[in-house]
PDB file of N, CA and C in Angstrom:
ATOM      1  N   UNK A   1      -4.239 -15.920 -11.684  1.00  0.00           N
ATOM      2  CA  UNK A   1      -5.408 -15.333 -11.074  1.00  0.00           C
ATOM      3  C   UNK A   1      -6.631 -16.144 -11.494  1.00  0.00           C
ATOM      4  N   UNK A   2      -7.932 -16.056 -10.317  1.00  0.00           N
ATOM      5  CA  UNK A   2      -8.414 -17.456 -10.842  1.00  0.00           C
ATOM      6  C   UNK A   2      -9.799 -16.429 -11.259  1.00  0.00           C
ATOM      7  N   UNK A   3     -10.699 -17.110 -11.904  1.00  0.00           N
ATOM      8  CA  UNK A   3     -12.039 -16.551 -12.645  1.00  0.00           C
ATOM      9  C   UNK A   3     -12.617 -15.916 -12.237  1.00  0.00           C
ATOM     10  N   UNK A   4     -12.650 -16.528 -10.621  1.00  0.00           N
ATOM     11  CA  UNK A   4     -13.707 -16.208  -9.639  1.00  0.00           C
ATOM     12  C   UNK A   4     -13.349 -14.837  -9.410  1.00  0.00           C
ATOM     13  N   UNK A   5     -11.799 -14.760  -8.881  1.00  0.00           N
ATOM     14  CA  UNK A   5     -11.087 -12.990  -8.053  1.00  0.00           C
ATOM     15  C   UNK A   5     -11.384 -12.330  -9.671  1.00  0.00           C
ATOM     16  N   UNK A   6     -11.139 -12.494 -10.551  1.00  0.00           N
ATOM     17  CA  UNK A   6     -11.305 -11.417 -11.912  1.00  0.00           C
ATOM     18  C   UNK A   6     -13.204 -11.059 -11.868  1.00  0.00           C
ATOM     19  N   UNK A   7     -13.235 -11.856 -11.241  1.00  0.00           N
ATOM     20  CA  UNK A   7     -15.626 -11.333 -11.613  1.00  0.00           C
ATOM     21  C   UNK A   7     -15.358 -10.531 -10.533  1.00  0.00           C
ATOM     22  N   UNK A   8     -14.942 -11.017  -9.450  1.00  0.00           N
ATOM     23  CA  UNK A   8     -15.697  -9.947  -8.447  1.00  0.00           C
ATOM     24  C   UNK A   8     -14.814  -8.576  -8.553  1.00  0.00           C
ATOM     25  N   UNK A   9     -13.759  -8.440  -8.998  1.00  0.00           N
ATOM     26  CA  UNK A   9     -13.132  -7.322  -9.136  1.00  0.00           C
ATOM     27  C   UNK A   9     -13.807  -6.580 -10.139  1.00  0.00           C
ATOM     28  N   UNK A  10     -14.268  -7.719 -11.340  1.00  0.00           N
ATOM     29  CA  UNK A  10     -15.135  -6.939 -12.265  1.00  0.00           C
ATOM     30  C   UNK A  10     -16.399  -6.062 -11.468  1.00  0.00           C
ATOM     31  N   UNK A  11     -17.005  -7.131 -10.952  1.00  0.00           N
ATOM     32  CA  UNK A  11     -18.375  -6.497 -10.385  1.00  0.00           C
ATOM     33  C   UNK A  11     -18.299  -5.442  -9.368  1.00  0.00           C
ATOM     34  N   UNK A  12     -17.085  -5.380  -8.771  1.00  0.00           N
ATOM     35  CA  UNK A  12     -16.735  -4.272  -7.947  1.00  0.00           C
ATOM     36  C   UNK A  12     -16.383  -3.296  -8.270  1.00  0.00           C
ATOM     37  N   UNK A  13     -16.412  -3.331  -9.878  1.00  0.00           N
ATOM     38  CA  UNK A  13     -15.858  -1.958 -10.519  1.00  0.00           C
ATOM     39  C   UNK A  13     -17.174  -1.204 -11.337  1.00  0.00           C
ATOM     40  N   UNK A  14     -17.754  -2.139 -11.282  1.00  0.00           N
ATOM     41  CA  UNK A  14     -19.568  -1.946 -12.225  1.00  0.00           C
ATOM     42  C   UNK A  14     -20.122  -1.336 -10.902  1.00  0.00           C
ATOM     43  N   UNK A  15     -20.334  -2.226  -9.727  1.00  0.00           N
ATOM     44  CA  UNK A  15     -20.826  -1.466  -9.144  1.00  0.00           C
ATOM     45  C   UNK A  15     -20.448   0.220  -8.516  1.00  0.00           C
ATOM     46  N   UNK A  16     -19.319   0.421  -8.059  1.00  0.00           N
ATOM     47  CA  UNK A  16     -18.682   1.648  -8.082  1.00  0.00           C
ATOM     48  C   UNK A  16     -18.729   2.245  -9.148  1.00  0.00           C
ATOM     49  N   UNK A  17     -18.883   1.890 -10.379  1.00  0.00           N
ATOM     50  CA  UNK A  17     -19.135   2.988 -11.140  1.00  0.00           C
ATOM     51  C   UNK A  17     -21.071   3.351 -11.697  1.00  0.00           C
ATOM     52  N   UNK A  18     -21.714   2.482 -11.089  1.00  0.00           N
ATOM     53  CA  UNK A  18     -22.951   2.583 -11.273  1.00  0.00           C
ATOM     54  C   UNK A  18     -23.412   3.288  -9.779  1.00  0.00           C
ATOM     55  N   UNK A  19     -22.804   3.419  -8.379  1.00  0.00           N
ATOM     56  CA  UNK A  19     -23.228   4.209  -7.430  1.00  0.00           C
ATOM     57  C   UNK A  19     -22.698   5.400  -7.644  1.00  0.00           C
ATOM     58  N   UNK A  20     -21.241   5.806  -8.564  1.00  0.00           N
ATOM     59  CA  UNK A  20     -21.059   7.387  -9.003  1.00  0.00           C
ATOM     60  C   UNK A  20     -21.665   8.182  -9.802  1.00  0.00           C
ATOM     61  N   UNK A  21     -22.238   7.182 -10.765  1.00  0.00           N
ATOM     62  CA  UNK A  21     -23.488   7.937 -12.002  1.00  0.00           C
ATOM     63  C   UNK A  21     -24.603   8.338 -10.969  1.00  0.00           C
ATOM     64  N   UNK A  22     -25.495   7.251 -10.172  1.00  0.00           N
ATOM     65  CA  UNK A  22     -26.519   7.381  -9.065  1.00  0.00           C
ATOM     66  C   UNK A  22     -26.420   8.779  -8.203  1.00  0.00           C
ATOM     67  N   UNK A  23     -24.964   9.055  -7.778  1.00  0.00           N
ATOM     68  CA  UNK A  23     -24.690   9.745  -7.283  1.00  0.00           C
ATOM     69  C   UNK A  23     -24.481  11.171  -7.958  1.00  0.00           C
ATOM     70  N   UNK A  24     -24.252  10.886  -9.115  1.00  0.00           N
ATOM     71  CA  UNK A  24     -24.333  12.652 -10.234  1.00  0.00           C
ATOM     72  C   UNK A  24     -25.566  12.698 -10.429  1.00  0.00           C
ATOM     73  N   UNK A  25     -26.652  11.770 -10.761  1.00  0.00           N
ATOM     74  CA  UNK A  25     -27.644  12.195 -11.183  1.00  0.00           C
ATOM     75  C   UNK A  25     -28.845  12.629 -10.222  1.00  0.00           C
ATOM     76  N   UNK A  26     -28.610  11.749  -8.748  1.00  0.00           N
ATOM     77  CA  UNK A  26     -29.729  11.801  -7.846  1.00  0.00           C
ATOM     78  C   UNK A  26     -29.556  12.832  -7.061  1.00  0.00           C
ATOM     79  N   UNK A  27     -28.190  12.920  -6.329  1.00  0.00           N
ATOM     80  CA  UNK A  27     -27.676  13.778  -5.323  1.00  0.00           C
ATOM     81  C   UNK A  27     -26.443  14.591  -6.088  1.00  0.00           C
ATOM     82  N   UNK A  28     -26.672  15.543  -7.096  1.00  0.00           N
ATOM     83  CA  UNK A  28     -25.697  16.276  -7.578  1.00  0.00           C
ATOM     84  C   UNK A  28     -24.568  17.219  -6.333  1.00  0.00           C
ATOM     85  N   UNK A  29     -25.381  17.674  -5.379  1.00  0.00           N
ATOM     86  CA  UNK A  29     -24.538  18.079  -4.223  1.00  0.00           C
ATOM     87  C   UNK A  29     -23.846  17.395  -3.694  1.00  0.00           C
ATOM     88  N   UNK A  30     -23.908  16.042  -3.484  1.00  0.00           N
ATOM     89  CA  UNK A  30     -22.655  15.460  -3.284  1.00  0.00           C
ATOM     90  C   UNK A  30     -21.578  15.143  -4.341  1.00  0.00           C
ATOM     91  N   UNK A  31     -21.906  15.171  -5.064  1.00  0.00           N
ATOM     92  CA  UNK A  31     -20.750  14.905  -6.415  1.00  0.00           C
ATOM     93  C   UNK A  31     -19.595  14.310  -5.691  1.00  0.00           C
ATOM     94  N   UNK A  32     -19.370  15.591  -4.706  1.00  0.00           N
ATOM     95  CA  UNK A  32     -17.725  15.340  -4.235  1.00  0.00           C
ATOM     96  C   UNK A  32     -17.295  14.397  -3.692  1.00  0.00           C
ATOM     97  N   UNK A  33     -18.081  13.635  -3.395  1.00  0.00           N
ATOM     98  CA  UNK A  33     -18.169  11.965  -2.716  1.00  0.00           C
ATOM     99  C   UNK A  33     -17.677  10.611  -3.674  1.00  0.00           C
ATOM    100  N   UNK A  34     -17.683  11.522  -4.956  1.00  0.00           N
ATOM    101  CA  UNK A  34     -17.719  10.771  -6.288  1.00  0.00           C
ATOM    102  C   UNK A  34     -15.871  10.097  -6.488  1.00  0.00           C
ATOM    103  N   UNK A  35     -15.553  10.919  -5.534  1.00  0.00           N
ATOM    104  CA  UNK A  35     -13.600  10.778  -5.641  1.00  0.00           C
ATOM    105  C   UNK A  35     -13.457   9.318  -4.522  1.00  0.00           C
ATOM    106  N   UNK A  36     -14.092   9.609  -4.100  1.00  0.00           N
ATOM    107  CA  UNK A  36     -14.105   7.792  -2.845  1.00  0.00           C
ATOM    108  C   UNK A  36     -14.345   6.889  -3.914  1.00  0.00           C
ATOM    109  N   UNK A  37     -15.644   7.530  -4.799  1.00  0.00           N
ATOM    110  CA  UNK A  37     -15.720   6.007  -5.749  1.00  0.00           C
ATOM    111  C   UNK A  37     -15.002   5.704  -6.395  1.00  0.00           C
ATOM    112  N   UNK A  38     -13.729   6.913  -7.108  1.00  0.00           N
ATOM    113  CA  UNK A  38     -13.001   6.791  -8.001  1.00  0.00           C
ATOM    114  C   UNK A  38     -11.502   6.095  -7.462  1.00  0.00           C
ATOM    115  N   UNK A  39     -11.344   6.567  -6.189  1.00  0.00           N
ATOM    116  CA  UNK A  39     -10.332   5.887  -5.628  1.00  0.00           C
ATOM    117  C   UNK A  39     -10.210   4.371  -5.461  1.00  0.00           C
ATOM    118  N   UNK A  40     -11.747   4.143  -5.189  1.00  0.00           N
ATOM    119  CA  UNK A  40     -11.914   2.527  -4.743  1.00  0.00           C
ATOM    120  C   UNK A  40     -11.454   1.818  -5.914  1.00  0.00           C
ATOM    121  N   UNK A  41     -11.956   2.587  -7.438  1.00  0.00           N
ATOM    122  CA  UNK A  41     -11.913   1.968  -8.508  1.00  0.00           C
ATOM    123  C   UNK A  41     -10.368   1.970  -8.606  1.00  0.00           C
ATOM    124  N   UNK A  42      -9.595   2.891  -8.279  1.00  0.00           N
ATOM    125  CA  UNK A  42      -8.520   2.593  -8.968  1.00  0.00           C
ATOM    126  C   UNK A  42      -7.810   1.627  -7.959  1.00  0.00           C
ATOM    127  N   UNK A  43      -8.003   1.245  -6.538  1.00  0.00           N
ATOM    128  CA  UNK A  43      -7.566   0.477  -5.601  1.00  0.00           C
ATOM    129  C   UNK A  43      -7.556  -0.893  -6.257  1.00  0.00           C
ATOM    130  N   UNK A  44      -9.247  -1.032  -6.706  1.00  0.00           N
ATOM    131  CA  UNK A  44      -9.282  -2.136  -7.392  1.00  0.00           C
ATOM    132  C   UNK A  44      -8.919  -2.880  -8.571  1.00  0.00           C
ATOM    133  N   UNK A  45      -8.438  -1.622  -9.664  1.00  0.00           N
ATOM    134  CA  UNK A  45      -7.508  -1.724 -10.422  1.00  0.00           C
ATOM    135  C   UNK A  45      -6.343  -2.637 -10.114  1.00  0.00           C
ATOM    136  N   UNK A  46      -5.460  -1.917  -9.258  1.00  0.00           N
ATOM    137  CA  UNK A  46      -4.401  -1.886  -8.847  1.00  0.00           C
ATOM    138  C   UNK A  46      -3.927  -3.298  -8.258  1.00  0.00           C
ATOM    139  N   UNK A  47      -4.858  -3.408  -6.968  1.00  0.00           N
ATOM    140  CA  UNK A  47      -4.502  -4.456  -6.001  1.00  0.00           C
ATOM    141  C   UNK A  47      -5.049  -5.968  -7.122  1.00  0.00           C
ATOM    142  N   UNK A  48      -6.673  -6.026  -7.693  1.00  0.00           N
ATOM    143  CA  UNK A  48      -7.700  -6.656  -8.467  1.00  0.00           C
ATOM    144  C   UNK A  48      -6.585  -7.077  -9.700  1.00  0.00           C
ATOM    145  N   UNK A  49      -6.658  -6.377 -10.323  1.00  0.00           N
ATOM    146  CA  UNK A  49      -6.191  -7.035 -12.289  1.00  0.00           C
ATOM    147  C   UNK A  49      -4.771  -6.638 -12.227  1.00  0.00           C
ATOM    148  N   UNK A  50      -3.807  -5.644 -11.539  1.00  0.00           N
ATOM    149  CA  UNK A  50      -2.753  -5.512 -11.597  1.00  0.00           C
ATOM    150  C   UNK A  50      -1.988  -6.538 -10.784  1.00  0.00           C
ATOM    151  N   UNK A  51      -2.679  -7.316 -10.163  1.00  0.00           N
ATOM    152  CA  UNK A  51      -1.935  -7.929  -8.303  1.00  0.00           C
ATOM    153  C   UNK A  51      -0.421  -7.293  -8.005  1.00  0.00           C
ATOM    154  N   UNK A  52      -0.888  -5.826  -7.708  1.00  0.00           N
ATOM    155  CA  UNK A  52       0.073  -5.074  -6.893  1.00  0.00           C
ATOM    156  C   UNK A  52       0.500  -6.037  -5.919  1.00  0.00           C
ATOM    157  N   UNK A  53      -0.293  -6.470  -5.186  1.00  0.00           N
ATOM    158  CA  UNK A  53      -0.200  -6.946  -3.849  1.00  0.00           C
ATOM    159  C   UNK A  53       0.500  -8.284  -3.721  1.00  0.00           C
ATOM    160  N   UNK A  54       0.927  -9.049  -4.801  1.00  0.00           N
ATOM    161  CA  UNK A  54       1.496 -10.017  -4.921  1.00  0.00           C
ATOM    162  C   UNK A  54       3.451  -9.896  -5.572  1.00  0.00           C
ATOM    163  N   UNK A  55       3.408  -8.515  -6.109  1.00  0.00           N
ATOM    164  CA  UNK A  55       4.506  -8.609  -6.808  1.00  0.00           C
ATOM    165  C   UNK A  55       5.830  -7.856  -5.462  1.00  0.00           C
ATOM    166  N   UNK A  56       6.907  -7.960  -6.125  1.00  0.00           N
ATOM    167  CA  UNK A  56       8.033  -7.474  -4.808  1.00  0.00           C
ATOM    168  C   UNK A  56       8.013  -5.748  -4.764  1.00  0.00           C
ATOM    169  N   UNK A  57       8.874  -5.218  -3.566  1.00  0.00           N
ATOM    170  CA  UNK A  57       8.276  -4.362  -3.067  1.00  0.00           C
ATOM    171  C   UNK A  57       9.012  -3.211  -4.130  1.00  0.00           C
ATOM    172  N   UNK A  58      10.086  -3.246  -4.974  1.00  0.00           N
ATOM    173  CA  UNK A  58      10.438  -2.891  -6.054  1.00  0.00           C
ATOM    174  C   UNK A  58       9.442  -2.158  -6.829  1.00  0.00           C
ATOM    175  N   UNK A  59       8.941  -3.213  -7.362  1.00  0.00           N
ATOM    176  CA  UNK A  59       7.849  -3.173  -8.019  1.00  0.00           C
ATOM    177  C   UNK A  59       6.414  -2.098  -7.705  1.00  0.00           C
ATOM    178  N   UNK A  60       5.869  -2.443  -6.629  1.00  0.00           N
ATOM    179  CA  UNK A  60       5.204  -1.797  -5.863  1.00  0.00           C
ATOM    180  C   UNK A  60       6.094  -0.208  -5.653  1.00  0.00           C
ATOM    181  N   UNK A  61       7.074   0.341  -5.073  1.00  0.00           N
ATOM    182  CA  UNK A  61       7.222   1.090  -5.437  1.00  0.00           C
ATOM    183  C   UNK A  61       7.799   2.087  -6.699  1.00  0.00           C
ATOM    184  N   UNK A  62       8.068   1.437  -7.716  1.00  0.00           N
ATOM    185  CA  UNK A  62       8.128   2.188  -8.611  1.00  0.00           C
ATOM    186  C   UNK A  62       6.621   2.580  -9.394  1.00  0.00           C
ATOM    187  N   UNK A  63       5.600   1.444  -8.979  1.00  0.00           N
ATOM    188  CA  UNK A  63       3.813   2.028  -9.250  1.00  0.00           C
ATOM    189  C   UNK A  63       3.542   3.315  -8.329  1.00  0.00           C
ATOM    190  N   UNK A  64       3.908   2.825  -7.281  1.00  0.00           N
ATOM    191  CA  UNK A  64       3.908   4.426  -6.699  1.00  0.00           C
ATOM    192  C   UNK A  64       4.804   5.684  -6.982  1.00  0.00           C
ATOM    193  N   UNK A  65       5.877   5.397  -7.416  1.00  0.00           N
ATOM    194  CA  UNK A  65       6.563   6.745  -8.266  1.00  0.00           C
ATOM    195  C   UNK A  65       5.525   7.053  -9.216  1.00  0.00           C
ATOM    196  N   UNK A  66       5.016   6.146 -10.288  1.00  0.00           N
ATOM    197  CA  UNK A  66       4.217   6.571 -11.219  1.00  0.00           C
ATOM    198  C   UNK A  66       2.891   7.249 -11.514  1.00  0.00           C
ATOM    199  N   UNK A  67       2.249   6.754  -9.809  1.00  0.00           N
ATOM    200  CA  UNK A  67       1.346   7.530  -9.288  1.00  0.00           C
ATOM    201  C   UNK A  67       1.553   8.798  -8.349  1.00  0.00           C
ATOM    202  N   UNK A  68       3.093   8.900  -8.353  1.00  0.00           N
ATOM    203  CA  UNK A  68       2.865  10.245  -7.428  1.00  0.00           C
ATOM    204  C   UNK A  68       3.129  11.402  -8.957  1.00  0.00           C
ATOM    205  N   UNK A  69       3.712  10.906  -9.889  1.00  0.00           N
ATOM    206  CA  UNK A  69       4.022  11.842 -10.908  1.00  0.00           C
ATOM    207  C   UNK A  69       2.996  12.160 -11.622  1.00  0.00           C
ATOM    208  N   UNK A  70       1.822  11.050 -11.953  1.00  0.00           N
ATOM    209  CA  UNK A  70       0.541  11.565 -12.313  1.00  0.00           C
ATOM    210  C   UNK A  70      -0.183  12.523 -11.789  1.00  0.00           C
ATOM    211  N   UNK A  71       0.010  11.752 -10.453  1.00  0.00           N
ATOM    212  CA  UNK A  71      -0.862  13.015  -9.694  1.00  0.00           C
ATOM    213  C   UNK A  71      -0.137  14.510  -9.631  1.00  0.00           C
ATOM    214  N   UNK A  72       1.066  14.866  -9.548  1.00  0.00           N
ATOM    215  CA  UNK A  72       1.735  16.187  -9.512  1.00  0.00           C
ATOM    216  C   UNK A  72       1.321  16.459 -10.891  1.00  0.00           C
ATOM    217  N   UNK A  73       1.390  15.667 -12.039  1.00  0.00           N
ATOM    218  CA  UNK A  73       0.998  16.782 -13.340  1.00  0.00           C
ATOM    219  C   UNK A  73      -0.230  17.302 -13.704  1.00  0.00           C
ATOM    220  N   UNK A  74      -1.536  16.421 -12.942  1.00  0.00           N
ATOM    221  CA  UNK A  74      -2.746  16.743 -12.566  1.00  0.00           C
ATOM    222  C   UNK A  74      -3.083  18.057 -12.109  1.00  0.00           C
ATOM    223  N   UNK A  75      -2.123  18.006 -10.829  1.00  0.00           N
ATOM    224  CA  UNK A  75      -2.371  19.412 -10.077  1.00  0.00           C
ATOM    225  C   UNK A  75      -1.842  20.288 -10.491  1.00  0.00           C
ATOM    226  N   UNK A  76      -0.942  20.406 -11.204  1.00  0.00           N
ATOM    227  CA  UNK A  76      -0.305  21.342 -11.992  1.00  0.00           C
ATOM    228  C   UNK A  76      -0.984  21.970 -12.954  1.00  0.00           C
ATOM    229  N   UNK A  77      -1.713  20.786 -13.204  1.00  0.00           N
ATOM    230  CA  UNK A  77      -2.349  21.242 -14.752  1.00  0.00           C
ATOM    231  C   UNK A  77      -3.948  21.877 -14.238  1.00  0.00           C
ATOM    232  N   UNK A  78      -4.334  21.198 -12.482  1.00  0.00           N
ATOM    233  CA  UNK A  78      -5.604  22.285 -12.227  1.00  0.00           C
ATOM    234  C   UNK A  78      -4.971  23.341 -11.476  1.00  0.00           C
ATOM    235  N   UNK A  79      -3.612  24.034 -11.582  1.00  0.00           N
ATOM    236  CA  UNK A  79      -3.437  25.256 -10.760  1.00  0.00           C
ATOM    237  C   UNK A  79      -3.600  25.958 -11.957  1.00  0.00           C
ATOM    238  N   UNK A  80      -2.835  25.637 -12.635  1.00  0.00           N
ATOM    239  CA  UNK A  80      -2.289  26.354 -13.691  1.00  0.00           C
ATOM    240  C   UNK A  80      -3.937  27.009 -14.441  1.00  0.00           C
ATOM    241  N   UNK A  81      -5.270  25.977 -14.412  1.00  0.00           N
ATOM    242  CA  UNK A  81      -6.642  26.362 -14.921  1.00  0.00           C
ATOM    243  C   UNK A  81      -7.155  26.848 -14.289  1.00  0.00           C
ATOM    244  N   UNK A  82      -7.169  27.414 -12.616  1.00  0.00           N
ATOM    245  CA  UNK A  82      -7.749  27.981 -11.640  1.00  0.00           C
ATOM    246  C   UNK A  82      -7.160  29.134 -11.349  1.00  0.00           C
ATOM    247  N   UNK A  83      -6.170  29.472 -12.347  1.00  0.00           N
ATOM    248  CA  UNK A  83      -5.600  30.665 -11.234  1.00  0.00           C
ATOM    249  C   UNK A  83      -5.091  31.446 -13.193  1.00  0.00           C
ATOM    250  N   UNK A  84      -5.981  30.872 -13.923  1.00  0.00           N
ATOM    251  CA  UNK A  84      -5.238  31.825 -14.953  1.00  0.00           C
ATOM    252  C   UNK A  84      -6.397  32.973 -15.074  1.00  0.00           C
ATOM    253  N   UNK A  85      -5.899  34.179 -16.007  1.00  0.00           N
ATOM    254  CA  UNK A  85      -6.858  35.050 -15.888  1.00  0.00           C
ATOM    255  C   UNK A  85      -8.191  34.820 -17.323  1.00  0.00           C
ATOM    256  N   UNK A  86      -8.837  35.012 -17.066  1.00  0.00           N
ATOM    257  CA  UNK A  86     -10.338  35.040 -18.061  1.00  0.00           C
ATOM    258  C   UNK A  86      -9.602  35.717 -19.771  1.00  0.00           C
ATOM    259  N   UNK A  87      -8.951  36.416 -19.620  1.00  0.00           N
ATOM    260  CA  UNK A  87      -8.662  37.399 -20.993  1.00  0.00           C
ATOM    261  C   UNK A  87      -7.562  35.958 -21.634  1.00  0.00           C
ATOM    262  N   UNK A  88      -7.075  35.113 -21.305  1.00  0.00           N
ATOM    263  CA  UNK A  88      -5.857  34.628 -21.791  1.00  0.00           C
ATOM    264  C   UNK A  88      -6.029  33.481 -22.487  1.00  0.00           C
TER     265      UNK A  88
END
């Protein structure tokens, strides 16, 4: 990977995370807009410093097993905080 693709992935991750702070602090009602930024970041993760996009399709899907299991223990873990009762 050459210097150049590692900066701009860098700078693409500074900036997305400097328009989600902008975005909590200026426009708190949108917050929820804040998950696009977080996605991009992890796109850029992924595709950027991981080169998903270069390795075989193996590969690529067992990152996606690993991301679908994150995400199920996530939601699990916000049902399980949204739906318990106040006394417990």
């Amino acid at each position: 990977m050459s210097l150049r693709n590692l900066l701009l992935t860098y700078l693409g991750l500074i900036s997305l995370l400097a328009a989600n702070v902008l975005l909590a602090l200026w426009l708190p009602a949108w917050s929820d807009w804040a998950l696009l930024g977080a996605a991009g970041q992890a796109a850029l993760l992924l595709f950027g410093f991981m080169q998903l996009g270069q390795h075989s399709a193996l590969v690529r899907f067992f990152a996606l097993g690993a991301g679908f299991w994150l995400l199920l223990m996530f939601t699990l873990t916000l049902i399980d905080l949204l739906t318990r009762k106040a006394g417990f």
